[in-house]
N, C-alpha and C. Protein backbone atom coordinates (compact mmCIF):
# COMPACT_ATOMS: atom_id res chain seq x y z
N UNK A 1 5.52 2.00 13.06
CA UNK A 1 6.76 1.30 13.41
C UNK A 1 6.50 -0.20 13.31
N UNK A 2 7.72 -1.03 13.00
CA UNK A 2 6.94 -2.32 12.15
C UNK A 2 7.53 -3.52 13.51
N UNK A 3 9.23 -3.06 13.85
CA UNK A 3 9.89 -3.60 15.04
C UNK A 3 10.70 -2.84 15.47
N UNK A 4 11.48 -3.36 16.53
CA UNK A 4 12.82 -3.00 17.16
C UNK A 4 13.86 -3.76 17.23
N UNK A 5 14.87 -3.83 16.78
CA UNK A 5 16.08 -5.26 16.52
C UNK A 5 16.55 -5.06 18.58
N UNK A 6 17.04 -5.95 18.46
CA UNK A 6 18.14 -5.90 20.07
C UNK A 6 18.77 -4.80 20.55
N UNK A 7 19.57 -4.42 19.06
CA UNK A 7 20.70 -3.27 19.51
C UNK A 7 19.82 -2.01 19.08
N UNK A 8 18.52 -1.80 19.19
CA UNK A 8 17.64 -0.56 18.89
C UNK A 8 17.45 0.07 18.12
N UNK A 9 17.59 -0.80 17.09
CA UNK A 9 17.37 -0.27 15.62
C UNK A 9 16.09 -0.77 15.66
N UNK A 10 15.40 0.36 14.38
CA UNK A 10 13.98 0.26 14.34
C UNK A 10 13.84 0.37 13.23
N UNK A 11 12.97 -0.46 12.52
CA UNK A 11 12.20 -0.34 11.12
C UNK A 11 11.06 -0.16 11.19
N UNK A 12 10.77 0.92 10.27
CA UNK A 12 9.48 1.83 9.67
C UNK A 12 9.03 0.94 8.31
N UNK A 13 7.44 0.98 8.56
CA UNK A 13 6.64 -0.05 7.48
C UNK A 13 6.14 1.73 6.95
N UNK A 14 5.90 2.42 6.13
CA UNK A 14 5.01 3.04 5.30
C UNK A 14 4.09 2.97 4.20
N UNK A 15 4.06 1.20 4.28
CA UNK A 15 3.30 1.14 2.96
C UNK A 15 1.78 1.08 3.51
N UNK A 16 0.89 1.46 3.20
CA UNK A 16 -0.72 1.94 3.13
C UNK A 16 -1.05 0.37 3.13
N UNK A 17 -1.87 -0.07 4.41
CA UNK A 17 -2.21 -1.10 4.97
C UNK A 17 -3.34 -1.71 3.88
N UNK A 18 -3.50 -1.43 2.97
CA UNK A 18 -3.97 -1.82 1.74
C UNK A 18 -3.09 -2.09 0.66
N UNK A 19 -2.28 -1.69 0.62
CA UNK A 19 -1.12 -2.15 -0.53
C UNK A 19 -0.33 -3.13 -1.13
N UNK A 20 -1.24 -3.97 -0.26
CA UNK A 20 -1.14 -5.59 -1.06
C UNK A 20 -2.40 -6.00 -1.27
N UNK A 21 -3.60 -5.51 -0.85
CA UNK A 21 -5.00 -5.70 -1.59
C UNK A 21 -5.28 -5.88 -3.11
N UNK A 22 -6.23 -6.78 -3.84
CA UNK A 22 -6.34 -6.48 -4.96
C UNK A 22 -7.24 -5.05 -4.82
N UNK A 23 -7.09 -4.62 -6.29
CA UNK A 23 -8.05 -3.03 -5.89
C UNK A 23 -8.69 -3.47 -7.29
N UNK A 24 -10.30 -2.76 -7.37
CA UNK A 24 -10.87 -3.51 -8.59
C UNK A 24 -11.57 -1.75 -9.08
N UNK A 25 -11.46 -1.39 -10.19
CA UNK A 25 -11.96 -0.19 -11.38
C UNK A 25 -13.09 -0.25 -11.84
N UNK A 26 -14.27 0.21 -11.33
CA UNK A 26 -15.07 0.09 -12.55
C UNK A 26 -14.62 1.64 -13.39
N UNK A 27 -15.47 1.36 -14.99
CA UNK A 27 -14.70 2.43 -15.60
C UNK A 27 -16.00 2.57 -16.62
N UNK A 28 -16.06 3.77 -16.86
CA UNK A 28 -17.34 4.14 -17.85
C UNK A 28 -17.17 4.52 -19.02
N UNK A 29 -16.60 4.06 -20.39
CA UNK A 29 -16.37 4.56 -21.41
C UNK A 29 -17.13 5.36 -22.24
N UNK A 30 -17.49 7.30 -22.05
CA UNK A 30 -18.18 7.68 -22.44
C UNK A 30 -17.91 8.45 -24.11
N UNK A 31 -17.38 7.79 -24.48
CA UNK A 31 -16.67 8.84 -26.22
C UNK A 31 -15.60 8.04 -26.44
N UNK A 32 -15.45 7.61 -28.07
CA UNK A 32 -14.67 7.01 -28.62
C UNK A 32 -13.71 8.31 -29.40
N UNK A 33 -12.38 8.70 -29.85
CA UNK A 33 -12.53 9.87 -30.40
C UNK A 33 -11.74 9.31 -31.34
């Protein structure tokens, strides 16, 4: 749950507390075909 407004409305965050992180790949290129 992210807040609560006055009149009790509530907003939901679901984005994965990483999801503004850069994210970095290593990658192994084993076969050209």
């Amino acid at each position: 749950m992210r807040q609560v407004g006055d009149d009790g409305s509530v907003l939901f965050d679901f984005n994965h507390p990483l999801a503004s992180q850069p994210v970095t790949f290593e990658v192994l290129v084993i076969g050209v075909l």
